[in-house]
PDB file of N, CA and C in Angstrom:
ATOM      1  N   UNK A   1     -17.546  -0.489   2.026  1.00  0.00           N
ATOM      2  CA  UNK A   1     -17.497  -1.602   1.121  1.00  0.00           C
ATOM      3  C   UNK A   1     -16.473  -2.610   1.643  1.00  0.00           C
ATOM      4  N   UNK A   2     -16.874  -3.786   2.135  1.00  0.00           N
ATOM      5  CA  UNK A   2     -15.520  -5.010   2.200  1.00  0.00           C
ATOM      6  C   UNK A   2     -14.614  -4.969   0.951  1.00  0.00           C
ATOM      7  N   UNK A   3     -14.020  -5.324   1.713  1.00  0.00           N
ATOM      8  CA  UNK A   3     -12.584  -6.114   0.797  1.00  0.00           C
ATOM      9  C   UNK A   3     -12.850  -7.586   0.251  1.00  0.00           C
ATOM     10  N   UNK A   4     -12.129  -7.869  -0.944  1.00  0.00           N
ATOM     11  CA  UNK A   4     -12.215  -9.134  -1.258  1.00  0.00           C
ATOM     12  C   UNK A   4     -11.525  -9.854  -0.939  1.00  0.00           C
ATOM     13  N   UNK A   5     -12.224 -10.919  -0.956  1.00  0.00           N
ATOM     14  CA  UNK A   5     -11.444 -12.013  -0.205  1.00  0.00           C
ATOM     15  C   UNK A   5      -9.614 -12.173  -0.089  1.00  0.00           C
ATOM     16  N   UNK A   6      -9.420 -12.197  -1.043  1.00  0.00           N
ATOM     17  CA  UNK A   6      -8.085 -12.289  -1.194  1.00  0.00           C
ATOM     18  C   UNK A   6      -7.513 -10.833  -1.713  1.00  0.00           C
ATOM     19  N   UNK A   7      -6.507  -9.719  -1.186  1.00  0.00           N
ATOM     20  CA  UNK A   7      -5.884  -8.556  -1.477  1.00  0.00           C
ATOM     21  C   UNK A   7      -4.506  -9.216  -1.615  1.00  0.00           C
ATOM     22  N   UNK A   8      -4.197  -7.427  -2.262  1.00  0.00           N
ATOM     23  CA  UNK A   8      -2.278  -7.866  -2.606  1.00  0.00           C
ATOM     24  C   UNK A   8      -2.214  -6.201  -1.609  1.00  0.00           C
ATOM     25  N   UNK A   9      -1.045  -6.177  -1.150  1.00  0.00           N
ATOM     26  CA  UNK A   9      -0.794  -5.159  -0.468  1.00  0.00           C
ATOM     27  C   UNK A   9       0.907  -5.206  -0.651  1.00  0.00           C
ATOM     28  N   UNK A  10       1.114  -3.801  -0.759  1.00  0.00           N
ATOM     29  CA  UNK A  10       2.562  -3.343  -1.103  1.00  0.00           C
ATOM     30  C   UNK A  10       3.558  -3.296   0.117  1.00  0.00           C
ATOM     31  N   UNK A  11       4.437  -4.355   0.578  1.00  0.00           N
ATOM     32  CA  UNK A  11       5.393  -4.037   1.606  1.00  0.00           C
ATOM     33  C   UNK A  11       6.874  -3.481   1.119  1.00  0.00           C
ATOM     34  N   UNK A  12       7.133  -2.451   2.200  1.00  0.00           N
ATOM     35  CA  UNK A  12       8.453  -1.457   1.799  1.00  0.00           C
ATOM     36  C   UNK A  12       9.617  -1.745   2.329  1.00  0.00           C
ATOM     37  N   UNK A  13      10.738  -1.419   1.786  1.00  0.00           N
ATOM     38  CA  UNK A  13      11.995  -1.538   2.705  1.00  0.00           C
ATOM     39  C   UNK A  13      11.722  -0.875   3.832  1.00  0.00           C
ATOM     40  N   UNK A  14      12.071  -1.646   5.342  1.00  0.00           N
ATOM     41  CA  UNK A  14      12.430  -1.320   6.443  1.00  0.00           C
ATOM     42  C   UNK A  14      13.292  -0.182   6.728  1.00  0.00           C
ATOM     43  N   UNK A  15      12.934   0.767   7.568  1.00  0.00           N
ATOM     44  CA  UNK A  15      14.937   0.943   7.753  1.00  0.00           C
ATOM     45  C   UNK A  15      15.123   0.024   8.693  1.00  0.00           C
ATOM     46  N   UNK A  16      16.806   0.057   8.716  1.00  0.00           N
ATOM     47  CA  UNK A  16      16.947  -0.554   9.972  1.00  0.00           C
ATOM     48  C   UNK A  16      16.896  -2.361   9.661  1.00  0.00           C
ATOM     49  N   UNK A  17      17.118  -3.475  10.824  1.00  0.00           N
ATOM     50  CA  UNK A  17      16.845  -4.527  10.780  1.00  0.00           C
ATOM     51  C   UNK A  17      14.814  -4.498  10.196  1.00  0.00           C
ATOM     52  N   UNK A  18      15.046  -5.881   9.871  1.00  0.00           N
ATOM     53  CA  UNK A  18      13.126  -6.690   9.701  1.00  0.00           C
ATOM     54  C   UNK A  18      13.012  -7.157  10.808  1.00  0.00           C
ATOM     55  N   UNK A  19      11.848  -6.266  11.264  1.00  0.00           N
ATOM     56  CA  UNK A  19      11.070  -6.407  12.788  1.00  0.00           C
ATOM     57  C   UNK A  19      10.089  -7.846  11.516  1.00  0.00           C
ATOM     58  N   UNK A  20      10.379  -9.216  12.246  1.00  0.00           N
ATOM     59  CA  UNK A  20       9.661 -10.111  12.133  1.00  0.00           C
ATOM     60  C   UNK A  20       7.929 -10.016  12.295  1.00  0.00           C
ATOM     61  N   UNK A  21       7.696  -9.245  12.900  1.00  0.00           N
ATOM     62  CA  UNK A  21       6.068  -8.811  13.816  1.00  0.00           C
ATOM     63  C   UNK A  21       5.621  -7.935  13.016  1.00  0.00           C
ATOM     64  N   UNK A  22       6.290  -7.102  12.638  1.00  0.00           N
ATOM     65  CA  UNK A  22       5.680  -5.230  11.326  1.00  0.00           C
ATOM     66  C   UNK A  22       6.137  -5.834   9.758  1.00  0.00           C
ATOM     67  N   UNK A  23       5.066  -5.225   9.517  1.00  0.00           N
ATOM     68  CA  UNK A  23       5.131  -5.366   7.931  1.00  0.00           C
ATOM     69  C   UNK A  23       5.363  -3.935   7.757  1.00  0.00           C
ATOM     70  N   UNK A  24       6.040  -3.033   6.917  1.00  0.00           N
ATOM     71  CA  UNK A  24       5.734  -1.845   6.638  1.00  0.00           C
ATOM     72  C   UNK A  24       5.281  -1.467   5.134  1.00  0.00           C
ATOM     73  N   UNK A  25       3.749  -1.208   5.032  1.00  0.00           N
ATOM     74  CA  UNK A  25       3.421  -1.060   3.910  1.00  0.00           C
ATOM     75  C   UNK A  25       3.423   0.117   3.729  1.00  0.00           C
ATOM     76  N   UNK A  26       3.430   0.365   2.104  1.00  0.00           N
ATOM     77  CA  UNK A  26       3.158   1.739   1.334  1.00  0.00           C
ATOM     78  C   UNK A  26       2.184   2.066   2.339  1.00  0.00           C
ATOM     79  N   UNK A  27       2.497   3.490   2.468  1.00  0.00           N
ATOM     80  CA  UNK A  27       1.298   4.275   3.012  1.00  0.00           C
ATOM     81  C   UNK A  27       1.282   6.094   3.029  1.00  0.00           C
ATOM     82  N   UNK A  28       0.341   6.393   2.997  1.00  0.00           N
ATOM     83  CA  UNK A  28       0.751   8.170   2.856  1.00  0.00           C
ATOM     84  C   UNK A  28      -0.235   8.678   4.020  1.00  0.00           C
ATOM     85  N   UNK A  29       0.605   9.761   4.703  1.00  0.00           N
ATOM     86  CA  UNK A  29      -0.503  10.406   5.729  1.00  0.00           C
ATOM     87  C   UNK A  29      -1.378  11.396   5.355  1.00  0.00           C
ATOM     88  N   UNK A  30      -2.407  11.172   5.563  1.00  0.00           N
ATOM     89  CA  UNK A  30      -3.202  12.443   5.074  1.00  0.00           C
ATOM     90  C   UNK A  30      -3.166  13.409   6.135  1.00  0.00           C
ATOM     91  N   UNK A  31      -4.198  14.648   5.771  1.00  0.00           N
ATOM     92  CA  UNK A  31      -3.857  16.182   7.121  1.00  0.00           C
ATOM     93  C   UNK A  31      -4.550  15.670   7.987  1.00  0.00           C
ATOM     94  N   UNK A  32      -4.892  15.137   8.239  1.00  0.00           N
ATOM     95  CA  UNK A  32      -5.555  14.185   9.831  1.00  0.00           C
ATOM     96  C   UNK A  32      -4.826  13.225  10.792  1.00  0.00           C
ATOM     97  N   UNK A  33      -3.482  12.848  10.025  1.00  0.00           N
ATOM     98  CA  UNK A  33      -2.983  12.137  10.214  1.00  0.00           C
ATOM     99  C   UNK A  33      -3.226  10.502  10.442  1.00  0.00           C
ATOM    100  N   UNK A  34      -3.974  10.034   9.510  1.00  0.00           N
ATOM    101  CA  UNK A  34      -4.340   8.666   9.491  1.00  0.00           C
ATOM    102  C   UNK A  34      -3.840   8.019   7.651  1.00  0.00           C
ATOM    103  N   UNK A  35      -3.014   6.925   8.248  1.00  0.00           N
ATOM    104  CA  UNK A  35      -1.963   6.210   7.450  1.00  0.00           C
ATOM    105  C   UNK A  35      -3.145   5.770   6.465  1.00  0.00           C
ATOM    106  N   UNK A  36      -2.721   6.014   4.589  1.00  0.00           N
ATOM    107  CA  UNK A  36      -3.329   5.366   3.915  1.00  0.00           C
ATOM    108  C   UNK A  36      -3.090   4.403   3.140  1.00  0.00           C
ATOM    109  N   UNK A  37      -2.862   2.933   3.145  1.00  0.00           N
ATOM    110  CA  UNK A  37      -2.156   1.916   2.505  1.00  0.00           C
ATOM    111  C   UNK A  37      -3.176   1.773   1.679  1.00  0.00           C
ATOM    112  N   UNK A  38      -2.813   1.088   0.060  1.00  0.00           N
ATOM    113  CA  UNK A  38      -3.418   0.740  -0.735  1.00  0.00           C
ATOM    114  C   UNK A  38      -3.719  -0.794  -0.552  1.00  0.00           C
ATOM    115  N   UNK A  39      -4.206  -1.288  -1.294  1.00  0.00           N
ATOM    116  CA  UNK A  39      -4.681  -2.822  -1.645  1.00  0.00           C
ATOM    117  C   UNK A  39      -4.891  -2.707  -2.968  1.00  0.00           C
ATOM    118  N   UNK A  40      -4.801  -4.390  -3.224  1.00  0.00           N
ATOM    119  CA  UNK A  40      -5.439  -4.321  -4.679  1.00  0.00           C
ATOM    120  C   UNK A  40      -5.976  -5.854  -4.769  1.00  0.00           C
ATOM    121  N   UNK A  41      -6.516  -5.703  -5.739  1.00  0.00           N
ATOM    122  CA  UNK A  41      -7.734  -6.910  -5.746  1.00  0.00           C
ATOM    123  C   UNK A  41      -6.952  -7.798  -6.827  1.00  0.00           C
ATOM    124  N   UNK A  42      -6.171  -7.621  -7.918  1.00  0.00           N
ATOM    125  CA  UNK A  42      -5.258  -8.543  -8.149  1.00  0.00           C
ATOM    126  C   UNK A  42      -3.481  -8.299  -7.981  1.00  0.00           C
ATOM    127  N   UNK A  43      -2.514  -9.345  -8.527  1.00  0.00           N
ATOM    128  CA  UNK A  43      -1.467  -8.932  -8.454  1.00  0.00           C
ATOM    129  C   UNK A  43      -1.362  -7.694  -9.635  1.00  0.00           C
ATOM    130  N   UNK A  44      -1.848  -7.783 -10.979  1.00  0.00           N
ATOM    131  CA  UNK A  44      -1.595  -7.242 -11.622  1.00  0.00           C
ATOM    132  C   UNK A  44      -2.201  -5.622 -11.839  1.00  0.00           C
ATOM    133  N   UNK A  45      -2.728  -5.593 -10.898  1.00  0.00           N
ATOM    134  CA  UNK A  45      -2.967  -4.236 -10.656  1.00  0.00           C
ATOM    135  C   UNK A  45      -2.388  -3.869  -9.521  1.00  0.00           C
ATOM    136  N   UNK A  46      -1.547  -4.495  -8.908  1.00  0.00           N
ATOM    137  CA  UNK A  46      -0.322  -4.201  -7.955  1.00  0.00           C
ATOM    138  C   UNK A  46       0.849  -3.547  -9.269  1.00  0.00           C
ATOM    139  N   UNK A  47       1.146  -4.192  -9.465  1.00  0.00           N
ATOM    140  CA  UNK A  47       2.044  -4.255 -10.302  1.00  0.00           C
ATOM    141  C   UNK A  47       2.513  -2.856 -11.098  1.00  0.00           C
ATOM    142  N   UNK A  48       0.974  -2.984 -11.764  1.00  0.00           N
ATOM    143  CA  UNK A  48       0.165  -1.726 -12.534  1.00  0.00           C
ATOM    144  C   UNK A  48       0.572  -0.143 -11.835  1.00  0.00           C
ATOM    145  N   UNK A  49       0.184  -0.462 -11.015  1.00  0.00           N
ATOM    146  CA  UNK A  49      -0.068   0.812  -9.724  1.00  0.00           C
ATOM    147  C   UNK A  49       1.376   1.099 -10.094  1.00  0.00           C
ATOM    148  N   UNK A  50       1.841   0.263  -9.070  1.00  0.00           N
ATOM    149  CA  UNK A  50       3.799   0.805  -8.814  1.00  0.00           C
ATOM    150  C   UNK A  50       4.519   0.499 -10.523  1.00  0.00           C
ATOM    151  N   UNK A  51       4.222   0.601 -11.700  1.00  0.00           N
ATOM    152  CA  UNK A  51       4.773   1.244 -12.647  1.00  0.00           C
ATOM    153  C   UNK A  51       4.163   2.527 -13.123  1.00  0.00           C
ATOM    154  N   UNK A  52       3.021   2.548 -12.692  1.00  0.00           N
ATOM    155  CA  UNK A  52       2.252   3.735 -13.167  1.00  0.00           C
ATOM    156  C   UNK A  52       3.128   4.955 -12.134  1.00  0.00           C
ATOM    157  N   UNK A  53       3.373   4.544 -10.995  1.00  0.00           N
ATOM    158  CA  UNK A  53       3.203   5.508 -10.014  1.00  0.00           C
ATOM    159  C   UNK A  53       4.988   5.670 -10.271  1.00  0.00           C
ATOM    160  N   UNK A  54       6.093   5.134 -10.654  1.00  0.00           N
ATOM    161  CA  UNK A  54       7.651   5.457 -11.314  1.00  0.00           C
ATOM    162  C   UNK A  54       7.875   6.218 -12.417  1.00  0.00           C
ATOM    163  N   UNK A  55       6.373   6.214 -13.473  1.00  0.00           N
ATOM    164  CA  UNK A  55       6.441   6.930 -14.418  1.00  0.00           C
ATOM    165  C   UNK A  55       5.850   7.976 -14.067  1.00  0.00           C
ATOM    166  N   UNK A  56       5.105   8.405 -12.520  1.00  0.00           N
ATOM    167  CA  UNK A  56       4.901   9.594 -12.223  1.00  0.00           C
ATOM    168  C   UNK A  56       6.051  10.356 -11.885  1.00  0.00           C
ATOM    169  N   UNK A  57       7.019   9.946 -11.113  1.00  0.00           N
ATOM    170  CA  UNK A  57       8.185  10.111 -10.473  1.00  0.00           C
ATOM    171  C   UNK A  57       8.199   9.211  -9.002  1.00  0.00           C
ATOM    172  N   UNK A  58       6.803   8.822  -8.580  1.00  0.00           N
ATOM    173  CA  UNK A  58       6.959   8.327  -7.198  1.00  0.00           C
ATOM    174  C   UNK A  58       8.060   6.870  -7.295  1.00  0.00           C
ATOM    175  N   UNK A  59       9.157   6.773  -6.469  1.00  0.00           N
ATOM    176  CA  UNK A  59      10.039   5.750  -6.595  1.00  0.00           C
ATOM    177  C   UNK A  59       9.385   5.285  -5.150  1.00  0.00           C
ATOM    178  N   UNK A  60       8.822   4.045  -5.156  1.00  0.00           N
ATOM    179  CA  UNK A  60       8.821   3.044  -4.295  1.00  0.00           C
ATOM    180  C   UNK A  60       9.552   1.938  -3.989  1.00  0.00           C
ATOM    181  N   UNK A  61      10.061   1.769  -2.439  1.00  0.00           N
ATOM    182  CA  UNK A  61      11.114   1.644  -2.135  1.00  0.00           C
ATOM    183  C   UNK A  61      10.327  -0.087  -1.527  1.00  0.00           C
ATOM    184  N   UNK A  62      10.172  -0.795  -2.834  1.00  0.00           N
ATOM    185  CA  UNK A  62       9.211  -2.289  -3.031  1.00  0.00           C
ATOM    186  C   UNK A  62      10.285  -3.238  -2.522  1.00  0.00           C
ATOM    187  N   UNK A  63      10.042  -4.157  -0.930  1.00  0.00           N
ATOM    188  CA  UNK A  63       9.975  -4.917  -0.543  1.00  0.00           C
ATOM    189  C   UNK A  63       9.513  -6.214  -1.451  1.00  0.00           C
ATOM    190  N   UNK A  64       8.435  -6.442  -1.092  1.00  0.00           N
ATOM    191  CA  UNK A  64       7.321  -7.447  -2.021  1.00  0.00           C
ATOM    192  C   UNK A  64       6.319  -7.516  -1.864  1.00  0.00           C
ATOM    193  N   UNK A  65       5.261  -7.761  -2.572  1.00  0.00           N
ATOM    194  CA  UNK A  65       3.958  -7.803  -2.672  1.00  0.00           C
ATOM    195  C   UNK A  65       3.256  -9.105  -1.872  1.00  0.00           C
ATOM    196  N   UNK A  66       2.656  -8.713  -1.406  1.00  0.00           N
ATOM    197  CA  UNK A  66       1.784  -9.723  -0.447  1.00  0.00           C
ATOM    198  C   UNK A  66       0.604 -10.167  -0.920  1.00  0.00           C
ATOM    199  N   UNK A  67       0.448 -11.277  -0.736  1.00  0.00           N
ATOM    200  CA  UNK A  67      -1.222 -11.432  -1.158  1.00  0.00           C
ATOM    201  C   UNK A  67      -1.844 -11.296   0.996  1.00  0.00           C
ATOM    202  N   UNK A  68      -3.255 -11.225   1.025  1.00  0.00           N
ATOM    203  CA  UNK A  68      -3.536 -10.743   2.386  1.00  0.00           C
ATOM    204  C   UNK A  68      -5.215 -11.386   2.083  1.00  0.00           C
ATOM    205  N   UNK A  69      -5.484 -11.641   3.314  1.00  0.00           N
ATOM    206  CA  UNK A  69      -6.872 -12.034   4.041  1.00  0.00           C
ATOM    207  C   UNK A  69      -7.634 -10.370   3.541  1.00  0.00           C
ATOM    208  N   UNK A  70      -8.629 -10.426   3.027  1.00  0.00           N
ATOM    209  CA  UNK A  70      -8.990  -8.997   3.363  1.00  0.00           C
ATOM    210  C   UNK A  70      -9.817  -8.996   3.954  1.00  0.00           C
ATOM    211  N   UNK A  71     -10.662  -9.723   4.983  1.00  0.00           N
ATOM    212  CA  UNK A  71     -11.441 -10.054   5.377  1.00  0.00           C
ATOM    213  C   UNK A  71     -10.636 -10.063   6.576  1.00  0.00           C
ATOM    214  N   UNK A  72      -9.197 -10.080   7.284  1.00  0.00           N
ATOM    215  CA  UNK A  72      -8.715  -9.835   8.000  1.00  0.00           C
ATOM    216  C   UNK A  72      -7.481  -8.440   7.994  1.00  0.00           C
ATOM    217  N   UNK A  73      -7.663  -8.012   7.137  1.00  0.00           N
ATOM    218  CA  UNK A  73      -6.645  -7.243   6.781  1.00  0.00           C
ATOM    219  C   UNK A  73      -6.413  -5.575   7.641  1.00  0.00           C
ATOM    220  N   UNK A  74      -8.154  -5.558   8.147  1.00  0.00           N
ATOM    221  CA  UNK A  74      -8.266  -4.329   8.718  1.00  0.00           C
ATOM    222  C   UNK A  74      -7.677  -4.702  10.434  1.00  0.00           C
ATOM    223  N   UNK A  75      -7.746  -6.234  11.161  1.00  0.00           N
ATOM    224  CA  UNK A  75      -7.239  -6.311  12.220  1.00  0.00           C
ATOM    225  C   UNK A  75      -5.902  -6.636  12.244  1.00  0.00           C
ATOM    226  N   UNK A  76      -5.585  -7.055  11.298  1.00  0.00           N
ATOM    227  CA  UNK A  76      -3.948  -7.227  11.310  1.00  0.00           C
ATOM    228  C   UNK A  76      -3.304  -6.157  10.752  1.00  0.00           C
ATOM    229  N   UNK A  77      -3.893  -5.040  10.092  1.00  0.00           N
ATOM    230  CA  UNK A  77      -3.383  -3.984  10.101  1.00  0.00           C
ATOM    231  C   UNK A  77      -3.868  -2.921  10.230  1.00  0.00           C
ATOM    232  N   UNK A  78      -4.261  -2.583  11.577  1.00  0.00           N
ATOM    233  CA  UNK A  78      -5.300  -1.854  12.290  1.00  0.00           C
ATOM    234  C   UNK A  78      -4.606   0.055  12.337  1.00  0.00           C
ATOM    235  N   UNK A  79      -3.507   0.170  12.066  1.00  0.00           N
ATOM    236  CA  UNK A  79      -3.236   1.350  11.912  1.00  0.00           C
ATOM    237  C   UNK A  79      -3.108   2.238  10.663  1.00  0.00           C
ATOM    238  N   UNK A  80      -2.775   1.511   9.472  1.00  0.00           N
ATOM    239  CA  UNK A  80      -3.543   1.663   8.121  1.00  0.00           C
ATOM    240  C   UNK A  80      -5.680   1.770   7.688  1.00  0.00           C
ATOM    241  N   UNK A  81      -5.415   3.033   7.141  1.00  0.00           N
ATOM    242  CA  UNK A  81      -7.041   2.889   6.335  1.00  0.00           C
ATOM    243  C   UNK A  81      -6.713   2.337   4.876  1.00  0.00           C
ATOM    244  N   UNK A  82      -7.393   0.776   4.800  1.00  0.00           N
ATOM    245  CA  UNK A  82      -7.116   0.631   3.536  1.00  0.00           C
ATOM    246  C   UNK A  82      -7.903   1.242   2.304  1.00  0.00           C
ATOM    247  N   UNK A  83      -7.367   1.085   1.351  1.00  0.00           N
ATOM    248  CA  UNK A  83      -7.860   2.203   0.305  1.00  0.00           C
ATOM    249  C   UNK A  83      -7.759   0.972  -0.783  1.00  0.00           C
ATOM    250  N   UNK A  84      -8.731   0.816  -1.354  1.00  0.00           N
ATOM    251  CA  UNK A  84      -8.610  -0.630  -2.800  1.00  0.00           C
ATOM    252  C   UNK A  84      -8.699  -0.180  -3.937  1.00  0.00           C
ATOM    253  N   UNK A  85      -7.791  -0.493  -4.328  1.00  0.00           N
ATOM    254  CA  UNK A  85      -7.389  -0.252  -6.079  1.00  0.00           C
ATOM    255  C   UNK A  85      -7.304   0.950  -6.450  1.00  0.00           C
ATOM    256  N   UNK A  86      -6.629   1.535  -5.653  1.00  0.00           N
ATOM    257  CA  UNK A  86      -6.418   3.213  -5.991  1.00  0.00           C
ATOM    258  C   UNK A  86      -5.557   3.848  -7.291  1.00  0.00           C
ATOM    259  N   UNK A  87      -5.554   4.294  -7.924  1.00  0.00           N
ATOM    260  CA  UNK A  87      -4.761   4.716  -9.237  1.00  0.00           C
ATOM    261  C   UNK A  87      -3.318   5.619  -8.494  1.00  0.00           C
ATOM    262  N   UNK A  88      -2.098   5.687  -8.736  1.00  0.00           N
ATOM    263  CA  UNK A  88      -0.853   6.053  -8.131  1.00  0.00           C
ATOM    264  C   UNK A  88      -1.433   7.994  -8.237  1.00  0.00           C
ATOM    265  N   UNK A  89      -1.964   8.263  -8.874  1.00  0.00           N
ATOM    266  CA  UNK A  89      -2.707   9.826  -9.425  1.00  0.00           C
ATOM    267  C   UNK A  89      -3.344  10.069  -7.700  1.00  0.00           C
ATOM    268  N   UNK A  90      -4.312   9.463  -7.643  1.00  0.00           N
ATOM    269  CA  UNK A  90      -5.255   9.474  -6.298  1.00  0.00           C
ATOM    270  C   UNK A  90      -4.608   9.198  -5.518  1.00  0.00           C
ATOM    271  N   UNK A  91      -3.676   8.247  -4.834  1.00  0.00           N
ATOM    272  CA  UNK A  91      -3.350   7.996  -4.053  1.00  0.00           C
ATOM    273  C   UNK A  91      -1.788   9.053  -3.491  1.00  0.00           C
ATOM    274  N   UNK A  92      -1.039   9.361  -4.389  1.00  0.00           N
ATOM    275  CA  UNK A  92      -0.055   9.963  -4.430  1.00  0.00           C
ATOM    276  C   UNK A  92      -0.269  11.773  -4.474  1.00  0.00           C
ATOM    277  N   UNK A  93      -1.368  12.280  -4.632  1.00  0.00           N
ATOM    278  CA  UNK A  93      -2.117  13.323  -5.144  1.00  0.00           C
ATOM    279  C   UNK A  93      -1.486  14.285  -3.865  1.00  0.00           C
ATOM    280  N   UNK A  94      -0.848  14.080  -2.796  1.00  0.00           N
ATOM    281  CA  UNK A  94      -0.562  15.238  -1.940  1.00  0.00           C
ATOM    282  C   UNK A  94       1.050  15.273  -1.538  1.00  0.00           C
ATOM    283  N   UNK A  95       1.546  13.860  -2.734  1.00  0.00           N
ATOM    284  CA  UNK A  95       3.167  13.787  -2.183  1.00  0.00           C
ATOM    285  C   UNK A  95       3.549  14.437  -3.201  1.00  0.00           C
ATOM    286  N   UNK A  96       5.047  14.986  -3.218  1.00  0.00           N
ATOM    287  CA  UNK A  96       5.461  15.936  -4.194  1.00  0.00           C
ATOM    288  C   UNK A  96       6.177  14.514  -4.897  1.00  0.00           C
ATOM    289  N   UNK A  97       6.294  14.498  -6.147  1.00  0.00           N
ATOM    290  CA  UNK A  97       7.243  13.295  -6.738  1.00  0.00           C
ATOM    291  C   UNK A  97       8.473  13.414  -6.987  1.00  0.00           C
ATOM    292  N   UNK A  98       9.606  12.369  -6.668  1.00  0.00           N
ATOM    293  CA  UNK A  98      10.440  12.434  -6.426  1.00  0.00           C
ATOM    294  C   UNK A  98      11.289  11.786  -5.608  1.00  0.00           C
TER     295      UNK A  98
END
C-alpha cells in the first residue's frame, strides 16, 4: 500500500552531536533485523501514538515530529520499513516497557 502524500514521522534524540545528513527516527528491530519506523498520516495521530505509547511505559526520547514526502520517504529513508499508523500496542509489542 503507498503512503500518503504527506506523513509525520517521529525523530529521536541523537546521541552524541546532530549529524546534519541522519535523521534518527523511532524505530524497533524486529528478529530479522530490519529497522521498523512508524509514520502517520496526520500530526494528531503522531501525537496520539507517543501519549498512548508513555501511558504504556514506552518513554520516547522525542526530538520532533516531521511532516515527510511519503512518496519519497522510502528513498530518503531507505534503511527503515515504514509501518503507517501503527497503534504504540503493535508497534512496541516486542520491547519490554520502560
Amino acid at each position: 500500500m503507498p503512503l500518503p502524500e504527506r506523513v509525520f514521522v517521529i525523530v529521536v534524540e541523537s546521541v552524541g552531536d546532530r549529524d546534519p545528513e541522519a535523521m534518527p527516527l523511532l524505530s524497533q528491530t524486529d528478529a530479522a533485523g530490519s529497522r521498523r519506523a512508524p509514520a502517520f498520516s496526520s500530526m494528531l495521530l503522531a501525537t496520539t501514538f507517543l501519549n498512548q505509547a508513555q501511558q504504556l511505559g514506552h518513554f520516547v526520547k522525542l526530538d520532533y515530529i516531521f511532516p515527510a514526502d511519503g512518496s519519497r520517504l522510502p528513498a530518503d529513508f531507505p534503511e527503515y520499513q515504514v509501518v503507517l499508523d501503527p497503534s504504540p500496542q503493535a508497534f512496541f509489542r516486542d520491547a519490554p516497557a520502560g
